[in-house]
C-alpha atoms as a PDB file:
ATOM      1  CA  UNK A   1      57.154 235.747 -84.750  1.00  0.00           C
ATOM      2  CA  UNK A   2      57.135 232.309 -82.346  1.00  0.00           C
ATOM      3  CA  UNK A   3      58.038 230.373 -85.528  1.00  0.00           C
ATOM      4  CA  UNK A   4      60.836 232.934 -86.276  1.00  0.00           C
ATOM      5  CA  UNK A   5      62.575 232.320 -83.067  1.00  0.00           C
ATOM      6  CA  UNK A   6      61.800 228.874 -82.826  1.00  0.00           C
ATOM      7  CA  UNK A   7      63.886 228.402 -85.712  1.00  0.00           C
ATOM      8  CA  UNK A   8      66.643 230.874 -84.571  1.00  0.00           C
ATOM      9  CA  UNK A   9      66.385 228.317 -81.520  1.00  0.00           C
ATOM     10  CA  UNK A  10      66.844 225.039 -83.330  1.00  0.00           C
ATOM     11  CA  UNK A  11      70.235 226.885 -85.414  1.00  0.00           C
ATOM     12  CA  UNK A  12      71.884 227.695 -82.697  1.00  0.00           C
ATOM     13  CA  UNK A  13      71.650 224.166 -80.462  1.00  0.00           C
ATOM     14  CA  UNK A  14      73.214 223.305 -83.807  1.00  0.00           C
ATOM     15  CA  UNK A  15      75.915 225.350 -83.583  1.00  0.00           C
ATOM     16  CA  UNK A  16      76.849 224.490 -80.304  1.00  0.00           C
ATOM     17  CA  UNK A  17      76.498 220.411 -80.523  1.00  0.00           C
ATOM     18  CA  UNK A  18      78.673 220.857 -84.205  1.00  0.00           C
ATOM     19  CA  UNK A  19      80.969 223.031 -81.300  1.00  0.00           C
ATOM     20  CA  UNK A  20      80.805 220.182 -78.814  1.00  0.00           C
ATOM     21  CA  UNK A  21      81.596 217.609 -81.606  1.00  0.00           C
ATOM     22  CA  UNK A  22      84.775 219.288 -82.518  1.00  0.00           C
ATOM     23  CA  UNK A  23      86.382 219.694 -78.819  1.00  0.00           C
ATOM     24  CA  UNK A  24      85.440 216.078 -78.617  1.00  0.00           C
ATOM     25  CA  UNK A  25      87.281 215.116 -81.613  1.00  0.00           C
ATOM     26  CA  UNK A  26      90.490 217.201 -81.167  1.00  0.00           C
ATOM     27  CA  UNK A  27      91.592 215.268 -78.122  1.00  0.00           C
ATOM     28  CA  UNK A  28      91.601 211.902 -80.420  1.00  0.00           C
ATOM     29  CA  UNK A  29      93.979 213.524 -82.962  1.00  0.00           C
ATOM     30  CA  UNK A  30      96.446 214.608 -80.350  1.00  0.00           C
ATOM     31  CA  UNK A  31      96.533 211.098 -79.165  1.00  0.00           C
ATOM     32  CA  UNK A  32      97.386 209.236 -82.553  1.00  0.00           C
ATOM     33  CA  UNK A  33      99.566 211.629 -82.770  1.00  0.00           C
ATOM     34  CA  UNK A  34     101.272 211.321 -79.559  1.00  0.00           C
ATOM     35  CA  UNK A  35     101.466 207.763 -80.443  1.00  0.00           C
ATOM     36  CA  UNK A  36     103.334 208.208 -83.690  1.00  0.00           C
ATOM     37  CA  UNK A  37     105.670 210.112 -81.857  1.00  0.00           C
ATOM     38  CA  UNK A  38     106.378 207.300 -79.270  1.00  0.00           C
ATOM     39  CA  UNK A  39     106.636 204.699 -81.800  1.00  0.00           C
ATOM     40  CA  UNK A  40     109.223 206.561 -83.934  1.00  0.00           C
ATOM     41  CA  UNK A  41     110.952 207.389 -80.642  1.00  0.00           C
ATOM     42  CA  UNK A  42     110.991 203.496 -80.129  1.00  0.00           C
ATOM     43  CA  UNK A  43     112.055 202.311 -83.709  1.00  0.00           C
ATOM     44  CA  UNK A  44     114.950 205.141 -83.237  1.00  0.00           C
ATOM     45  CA  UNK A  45     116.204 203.532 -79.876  1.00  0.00           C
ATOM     46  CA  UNK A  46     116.336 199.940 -81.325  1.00  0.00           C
ATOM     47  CA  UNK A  47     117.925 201.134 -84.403  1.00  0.00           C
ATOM     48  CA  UNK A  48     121.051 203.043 -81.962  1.00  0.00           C
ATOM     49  CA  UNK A  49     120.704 199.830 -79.948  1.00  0.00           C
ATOM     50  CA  UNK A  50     122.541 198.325 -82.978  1.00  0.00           C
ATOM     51  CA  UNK A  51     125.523 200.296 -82.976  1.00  0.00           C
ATOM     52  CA  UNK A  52     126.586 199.642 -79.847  1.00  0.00           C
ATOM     53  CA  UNK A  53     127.316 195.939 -80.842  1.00  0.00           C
ATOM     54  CA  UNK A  54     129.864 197.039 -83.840  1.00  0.00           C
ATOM     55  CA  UNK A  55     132.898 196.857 -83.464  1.00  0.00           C
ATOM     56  CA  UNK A  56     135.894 199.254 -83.454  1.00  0.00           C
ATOM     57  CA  UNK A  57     137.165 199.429 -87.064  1.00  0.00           C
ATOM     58  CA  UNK A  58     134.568 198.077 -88.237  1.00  0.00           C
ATOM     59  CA  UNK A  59     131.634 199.056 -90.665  1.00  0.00           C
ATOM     60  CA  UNK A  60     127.764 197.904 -91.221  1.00  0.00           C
ATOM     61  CA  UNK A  61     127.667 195.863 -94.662  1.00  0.00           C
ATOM     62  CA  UNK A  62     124.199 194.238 -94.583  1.00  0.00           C
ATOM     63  CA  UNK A  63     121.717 194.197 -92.289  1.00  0.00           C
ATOM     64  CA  UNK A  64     118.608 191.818 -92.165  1.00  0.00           C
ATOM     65  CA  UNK A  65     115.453 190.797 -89.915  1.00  0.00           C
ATOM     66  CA  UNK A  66     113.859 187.667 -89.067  1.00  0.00           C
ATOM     67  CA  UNK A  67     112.570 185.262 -86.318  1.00  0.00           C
ATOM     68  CA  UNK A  68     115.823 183.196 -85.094  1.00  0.00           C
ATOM     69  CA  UNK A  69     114.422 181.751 -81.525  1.00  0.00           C
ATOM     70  CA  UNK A  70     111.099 180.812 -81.761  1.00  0.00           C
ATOM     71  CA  UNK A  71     109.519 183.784 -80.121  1.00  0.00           C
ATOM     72  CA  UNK A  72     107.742 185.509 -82.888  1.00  0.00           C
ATOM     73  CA  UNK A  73     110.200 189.037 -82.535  1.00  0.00           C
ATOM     74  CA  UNK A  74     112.233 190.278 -85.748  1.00  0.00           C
ATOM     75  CA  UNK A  75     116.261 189.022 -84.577  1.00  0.00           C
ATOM     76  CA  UNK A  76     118.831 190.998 -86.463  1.00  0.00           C
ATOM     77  CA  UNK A  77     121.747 189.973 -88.495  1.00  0.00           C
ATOM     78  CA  UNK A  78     124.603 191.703 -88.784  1.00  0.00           C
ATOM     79  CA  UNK A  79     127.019 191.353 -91.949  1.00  0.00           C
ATOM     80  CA  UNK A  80     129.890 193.700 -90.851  1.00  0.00           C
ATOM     81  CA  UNK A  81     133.362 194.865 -92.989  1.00  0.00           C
ATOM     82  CA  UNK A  82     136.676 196.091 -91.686  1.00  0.00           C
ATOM     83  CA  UNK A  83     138.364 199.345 -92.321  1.00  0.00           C
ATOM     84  CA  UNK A  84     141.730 198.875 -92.363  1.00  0.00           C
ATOM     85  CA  UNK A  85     143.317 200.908 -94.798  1.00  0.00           C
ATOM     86  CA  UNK A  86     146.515 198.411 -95.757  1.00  0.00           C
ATOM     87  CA  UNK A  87     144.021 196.095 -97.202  1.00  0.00           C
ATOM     88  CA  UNK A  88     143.340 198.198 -99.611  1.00  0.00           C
ATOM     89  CA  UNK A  89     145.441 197.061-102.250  1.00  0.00           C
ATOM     90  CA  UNK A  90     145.859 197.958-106.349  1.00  0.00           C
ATOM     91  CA  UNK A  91     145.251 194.606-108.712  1.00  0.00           C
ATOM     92  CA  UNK A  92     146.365 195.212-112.147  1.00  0.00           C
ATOM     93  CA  UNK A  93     143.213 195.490-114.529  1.00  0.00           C
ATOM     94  CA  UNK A  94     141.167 195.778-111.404  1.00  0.00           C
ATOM     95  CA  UNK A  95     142.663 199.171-109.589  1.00  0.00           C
ATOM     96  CA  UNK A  96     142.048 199.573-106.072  1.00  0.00           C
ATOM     97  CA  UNK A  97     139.746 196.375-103.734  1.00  0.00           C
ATOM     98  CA  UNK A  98     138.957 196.282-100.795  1.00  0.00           C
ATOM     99  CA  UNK A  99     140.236 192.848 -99.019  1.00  0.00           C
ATOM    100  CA  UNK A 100     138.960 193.855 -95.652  1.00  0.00           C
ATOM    101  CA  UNK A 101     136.954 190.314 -94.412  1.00  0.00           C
ATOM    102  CA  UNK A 102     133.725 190.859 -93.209  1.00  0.00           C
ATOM    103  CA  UNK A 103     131.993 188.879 -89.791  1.00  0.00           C
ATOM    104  CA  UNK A 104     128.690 188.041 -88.691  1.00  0.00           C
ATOM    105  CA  UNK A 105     127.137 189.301 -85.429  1.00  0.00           C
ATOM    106  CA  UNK A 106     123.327 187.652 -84.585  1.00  0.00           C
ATOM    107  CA  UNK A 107     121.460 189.501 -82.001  1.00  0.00           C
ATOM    108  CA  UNK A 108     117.892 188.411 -80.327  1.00  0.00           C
ATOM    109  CA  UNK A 109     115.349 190.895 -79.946  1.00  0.00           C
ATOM    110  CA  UNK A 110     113.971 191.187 -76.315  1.00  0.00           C
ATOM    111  CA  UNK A 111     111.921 193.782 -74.889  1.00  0.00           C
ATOM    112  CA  UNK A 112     112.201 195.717 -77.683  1.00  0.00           C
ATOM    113  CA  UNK A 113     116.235 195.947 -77.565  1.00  0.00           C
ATOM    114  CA  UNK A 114     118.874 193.302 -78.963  1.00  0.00           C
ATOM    115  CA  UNK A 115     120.681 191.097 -76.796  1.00  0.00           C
ATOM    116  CA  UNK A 116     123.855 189.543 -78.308  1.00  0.00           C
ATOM    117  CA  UNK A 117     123.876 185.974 -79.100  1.00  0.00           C
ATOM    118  CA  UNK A 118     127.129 185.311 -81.284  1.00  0.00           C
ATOM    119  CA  UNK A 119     129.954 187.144 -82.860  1.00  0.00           C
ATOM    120  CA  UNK A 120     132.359 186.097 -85.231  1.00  0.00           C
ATOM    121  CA  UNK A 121     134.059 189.166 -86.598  1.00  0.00           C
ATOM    122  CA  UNK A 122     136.304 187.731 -89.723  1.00  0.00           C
ATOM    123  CA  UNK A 123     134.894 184.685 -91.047  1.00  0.00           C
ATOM    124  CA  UNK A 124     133.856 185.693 -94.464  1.00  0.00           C
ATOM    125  CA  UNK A 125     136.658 186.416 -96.595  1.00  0.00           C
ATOM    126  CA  UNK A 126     136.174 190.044 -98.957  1.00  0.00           C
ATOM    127  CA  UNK A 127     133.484 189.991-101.909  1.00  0.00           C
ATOM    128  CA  UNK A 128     136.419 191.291-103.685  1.00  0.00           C
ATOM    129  CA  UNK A 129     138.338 187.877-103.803  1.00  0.00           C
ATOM    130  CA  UNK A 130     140.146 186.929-107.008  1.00  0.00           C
ATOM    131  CA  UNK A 131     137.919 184.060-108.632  1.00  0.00           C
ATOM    132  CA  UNK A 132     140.191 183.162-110.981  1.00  0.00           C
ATOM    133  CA  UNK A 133     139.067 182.712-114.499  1.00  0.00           C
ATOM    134  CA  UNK A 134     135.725 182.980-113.281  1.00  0.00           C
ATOM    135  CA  UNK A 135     134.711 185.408-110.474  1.00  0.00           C
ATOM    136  CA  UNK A 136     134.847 184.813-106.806  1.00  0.00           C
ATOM    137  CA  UNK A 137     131.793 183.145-104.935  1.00  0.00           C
ATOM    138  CA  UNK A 138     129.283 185.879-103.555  1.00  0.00           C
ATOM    139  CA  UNK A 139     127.972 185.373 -99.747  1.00  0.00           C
ATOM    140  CA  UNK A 140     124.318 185.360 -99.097  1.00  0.00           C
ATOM    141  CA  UNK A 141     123.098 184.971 -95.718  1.00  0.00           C
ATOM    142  CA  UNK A 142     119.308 184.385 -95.066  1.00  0.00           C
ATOM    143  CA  UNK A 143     117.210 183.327 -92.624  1.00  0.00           C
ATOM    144  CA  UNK A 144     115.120 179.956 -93.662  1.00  0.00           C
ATOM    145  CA  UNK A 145     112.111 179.080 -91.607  1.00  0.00           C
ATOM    146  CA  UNK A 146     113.937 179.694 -88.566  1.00  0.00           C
ATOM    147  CA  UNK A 147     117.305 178.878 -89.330  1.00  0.00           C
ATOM    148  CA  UNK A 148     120.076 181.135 -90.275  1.00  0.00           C
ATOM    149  CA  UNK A 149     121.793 179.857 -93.700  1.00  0.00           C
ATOM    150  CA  UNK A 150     125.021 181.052 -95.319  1.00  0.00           C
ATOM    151  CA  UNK A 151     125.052 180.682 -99.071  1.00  0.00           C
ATOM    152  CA  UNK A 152     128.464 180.560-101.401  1.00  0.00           C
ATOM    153  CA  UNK A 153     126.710 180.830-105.418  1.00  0.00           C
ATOM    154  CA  UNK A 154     129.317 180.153-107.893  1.00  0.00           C
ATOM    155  CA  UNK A 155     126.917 181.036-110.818  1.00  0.00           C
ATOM    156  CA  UNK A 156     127.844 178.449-113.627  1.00  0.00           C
ATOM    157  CA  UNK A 157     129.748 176.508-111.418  1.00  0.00           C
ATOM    158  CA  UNK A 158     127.010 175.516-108.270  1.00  0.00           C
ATOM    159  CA  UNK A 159     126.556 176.485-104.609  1.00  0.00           C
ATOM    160  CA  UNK A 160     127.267 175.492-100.832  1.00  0.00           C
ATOM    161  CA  UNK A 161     124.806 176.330 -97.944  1.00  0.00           C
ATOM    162  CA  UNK A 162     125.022 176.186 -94.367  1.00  0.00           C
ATOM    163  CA  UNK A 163     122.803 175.730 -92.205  1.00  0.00           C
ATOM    164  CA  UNK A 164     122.853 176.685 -88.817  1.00  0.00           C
ATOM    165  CA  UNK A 165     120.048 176.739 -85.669  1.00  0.00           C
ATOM    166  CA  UNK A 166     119.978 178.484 -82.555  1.00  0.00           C
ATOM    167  CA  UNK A 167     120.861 176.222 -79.816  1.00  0.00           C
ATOM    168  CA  UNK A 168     122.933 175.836 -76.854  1.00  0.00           C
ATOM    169  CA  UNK A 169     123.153 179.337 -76.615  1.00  0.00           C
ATOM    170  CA  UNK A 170     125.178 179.388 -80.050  1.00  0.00           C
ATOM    171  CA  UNK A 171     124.314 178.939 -83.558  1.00  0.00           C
ATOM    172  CA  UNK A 172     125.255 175.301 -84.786  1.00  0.00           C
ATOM    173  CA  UNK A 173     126.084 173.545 -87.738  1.00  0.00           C
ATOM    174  CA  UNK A 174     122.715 170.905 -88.209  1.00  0.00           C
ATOM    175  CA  UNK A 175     122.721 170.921 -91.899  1.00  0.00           C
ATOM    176  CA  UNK A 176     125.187 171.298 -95.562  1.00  0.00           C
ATOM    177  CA  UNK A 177     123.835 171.135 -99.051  1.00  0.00           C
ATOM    178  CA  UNK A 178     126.226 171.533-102.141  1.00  0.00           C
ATOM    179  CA  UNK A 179     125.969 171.642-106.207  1.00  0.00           C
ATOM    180  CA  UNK A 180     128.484 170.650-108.549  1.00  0.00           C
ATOM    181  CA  UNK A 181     126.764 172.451-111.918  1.00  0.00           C
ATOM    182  CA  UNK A 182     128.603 172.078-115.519  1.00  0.00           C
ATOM    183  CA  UNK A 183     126.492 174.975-116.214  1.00  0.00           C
ATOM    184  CA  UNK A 184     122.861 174.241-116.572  1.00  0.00           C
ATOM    185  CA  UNK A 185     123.873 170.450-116.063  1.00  0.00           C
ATOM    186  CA  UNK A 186     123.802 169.525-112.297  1.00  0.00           C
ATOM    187  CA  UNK A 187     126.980 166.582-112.041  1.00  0.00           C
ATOM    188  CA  UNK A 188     126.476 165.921-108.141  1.00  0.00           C
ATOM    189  CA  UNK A 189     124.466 166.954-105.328  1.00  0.00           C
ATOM    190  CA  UNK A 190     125.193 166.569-101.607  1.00  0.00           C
ATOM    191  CA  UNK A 191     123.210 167.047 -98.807  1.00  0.00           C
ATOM    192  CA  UNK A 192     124.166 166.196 -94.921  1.00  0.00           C
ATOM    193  CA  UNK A 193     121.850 166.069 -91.959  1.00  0.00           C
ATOM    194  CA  UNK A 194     124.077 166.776 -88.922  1.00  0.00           C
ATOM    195  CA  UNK A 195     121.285 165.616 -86.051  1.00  0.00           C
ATOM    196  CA  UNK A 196     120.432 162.591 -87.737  1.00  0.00           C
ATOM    197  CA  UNK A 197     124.562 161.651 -89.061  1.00  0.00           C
ATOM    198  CA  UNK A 198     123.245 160.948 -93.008  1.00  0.00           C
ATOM    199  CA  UNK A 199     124.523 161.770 -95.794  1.00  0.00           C
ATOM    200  CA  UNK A 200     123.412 161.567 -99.296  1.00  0.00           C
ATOM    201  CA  UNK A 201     125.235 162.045-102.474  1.00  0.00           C
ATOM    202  CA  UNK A 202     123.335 162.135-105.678  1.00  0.00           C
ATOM    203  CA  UNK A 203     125.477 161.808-109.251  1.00  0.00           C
ATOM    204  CA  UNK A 204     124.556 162.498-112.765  1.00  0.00           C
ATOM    205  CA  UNK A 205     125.233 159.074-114.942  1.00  0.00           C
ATOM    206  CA  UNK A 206     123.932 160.912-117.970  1.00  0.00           C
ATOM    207  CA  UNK A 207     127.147 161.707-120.151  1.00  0.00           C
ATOM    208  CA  UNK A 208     125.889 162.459-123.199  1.00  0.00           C
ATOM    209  CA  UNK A 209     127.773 166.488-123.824  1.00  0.00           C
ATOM    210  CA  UNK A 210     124.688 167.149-125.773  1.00  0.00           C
ATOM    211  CA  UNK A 211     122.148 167.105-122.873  1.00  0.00           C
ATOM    212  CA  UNK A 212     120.094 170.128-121.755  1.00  0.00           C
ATOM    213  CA  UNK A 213     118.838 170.663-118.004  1.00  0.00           C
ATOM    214  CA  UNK A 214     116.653 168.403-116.581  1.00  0.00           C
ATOM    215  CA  UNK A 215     117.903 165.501-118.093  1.00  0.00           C
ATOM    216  CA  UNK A 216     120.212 164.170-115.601  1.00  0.00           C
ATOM    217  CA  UNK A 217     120.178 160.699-114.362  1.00  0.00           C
ATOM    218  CA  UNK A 218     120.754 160.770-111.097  1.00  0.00           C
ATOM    219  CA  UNK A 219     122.326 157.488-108.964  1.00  0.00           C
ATOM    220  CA  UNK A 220     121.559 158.380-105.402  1.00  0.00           C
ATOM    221  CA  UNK A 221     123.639 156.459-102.306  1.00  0.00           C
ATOM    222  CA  UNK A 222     122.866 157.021 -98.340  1.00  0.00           C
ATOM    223  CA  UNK A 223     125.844 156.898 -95.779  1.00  0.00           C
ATOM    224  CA  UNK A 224     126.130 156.922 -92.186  1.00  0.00           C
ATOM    225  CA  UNK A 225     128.496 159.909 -90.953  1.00  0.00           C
ATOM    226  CA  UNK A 226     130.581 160.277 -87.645  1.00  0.00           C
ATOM    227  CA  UNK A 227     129.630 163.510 -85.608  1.00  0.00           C
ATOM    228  CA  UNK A 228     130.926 164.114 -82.597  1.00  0.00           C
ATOM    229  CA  UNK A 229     129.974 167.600 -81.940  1.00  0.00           C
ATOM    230  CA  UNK A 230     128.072 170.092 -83.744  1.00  0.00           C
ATOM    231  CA  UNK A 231     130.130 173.016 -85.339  1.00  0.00           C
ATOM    232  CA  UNK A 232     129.536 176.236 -83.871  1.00  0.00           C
ATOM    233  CA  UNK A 233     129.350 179.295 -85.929  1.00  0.00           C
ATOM    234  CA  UNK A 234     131.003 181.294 -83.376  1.00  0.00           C
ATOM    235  CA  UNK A 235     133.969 179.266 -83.735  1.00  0.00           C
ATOM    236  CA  UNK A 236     134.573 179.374 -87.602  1.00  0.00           C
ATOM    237  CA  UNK A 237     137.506 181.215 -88.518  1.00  0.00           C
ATOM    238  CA  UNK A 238     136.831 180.867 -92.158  1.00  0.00           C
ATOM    239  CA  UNK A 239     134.464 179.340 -94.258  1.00  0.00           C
ATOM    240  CA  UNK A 240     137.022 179.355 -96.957  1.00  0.00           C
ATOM    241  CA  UNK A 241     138.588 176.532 -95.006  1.00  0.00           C
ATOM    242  CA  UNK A 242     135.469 174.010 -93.872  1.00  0.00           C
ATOM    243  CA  UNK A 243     136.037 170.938 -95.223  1.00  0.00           C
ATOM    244  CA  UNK A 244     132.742 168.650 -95.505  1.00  0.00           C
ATOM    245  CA  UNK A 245     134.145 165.735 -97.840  1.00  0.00           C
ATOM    246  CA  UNK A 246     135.717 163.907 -94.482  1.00  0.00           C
ATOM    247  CA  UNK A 247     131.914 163.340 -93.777  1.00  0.00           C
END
């Protein structure tokens, strides 16, 4: 009989310490949960912080993330569109494109909103440009250790990058690279350096039609430019029209 109720005894300690264990571990769930809560609550607020730096008439057309200042938080770059309905025009073979021109707005993420740190609301012409023979260059804008870069590819035909850094509470102008391509053949590379005023130029002297990529010969020359002041990407009214060959 003792060794009956002994082990009736043992049972129900059990029971109530598997009891305890549970009321112990219920608070802990609440808690991640509570903190899932506040940190979607958060992400929602920084994503409607956004909005409130667009424009009237004016649309979200890419959106990217990235360290721009140095301080280890995600920056934002806007790529926004206009809406104007007259530039929506008909183009025989093409029907109806939209020439709206799209802008750049940069904001800095501090204390877990955006702060803005440059607008420029039209200078990117429309991706649906007429390219001619050959179709129109396509905009890519990235952000490169640090540095925000605008990219024109002309497939067959090369590229031109820009290369901009946060400074002087704008984004300036510090470096340009361009590609003249003959399709895989590369005919002439330039590169400038803004802060230090060089310039290099790199040209194929291979002109044998035949040749494949890779086997360029290139002649390479140094220059000293002129800068006087730094370009500011707030104060671009088109890319379209930067000229770099008076460097």
């Amino acid at each position: 009989m003792k060794q009956i109720i002994y082990i009736f005894t043992i049972l129900l300690f059990a029971s109530c310490g598997q009891n305890k264990a549970e009321q112990k571990a219920s608070p802990i769930s609440n808690t991640k949960t509570s903190i899932k809560n506040s940190t979607d609550q958060r992400n929602l607020t920084v994503e409607q912080n956004l909005t409130n730096f667009l424009p009237k008439g004016y649309v979200v057309f890419e959106k990217l993330y990235g360290a721009l200042n140095k301080d280890g938080s995600d920056d934002c770059i806007l790529i926004i569109k206009g809406t104007d309905k007259n530039q929506i025009i008909t183009v025989e073979n093409r029907g109806k494109l939209d020439r709206n021109r799209r802008g750049i707005i940069v904001l800095l993420k501090k204390n877990n909103n955006y702060e803005l740190a440059v607008k420029n609301y039209n200078c990117f012409s429309s991706e649906n440009e007429d390219g001619g023979v050959y179709y129109a260059p396509e905009l890519y804008v990235d952000i490169e250790k640090g540095n925000l870069t605008v990219h024109f590819g002309h497939g067959r035909y090369g590229y031109w990058k820009y290369t901009f850094r946060f400074q002087n509470s704008d984004f300036e102008l510090i470096g340009y690279d361009q590609s003249e391509d003959r399709g895989p053949i590369v005919e002439s590379v330039m590169s400038i350096n803004f802060l230090s005023q060089k310039k290099q130029e790199k040209v194929n002297t291979n002109t044998n039609e035949n040749a494949e990529a890779g086997e360029e010969v290139f002649k390479e020359t140094w220059k000293k430019i002129n800068v006087n002041r730094l370009i500011k990407l707030s104060e671009i009214k088109d890319f379209d029209e930067l000229d770099m060959t008076k460097y």
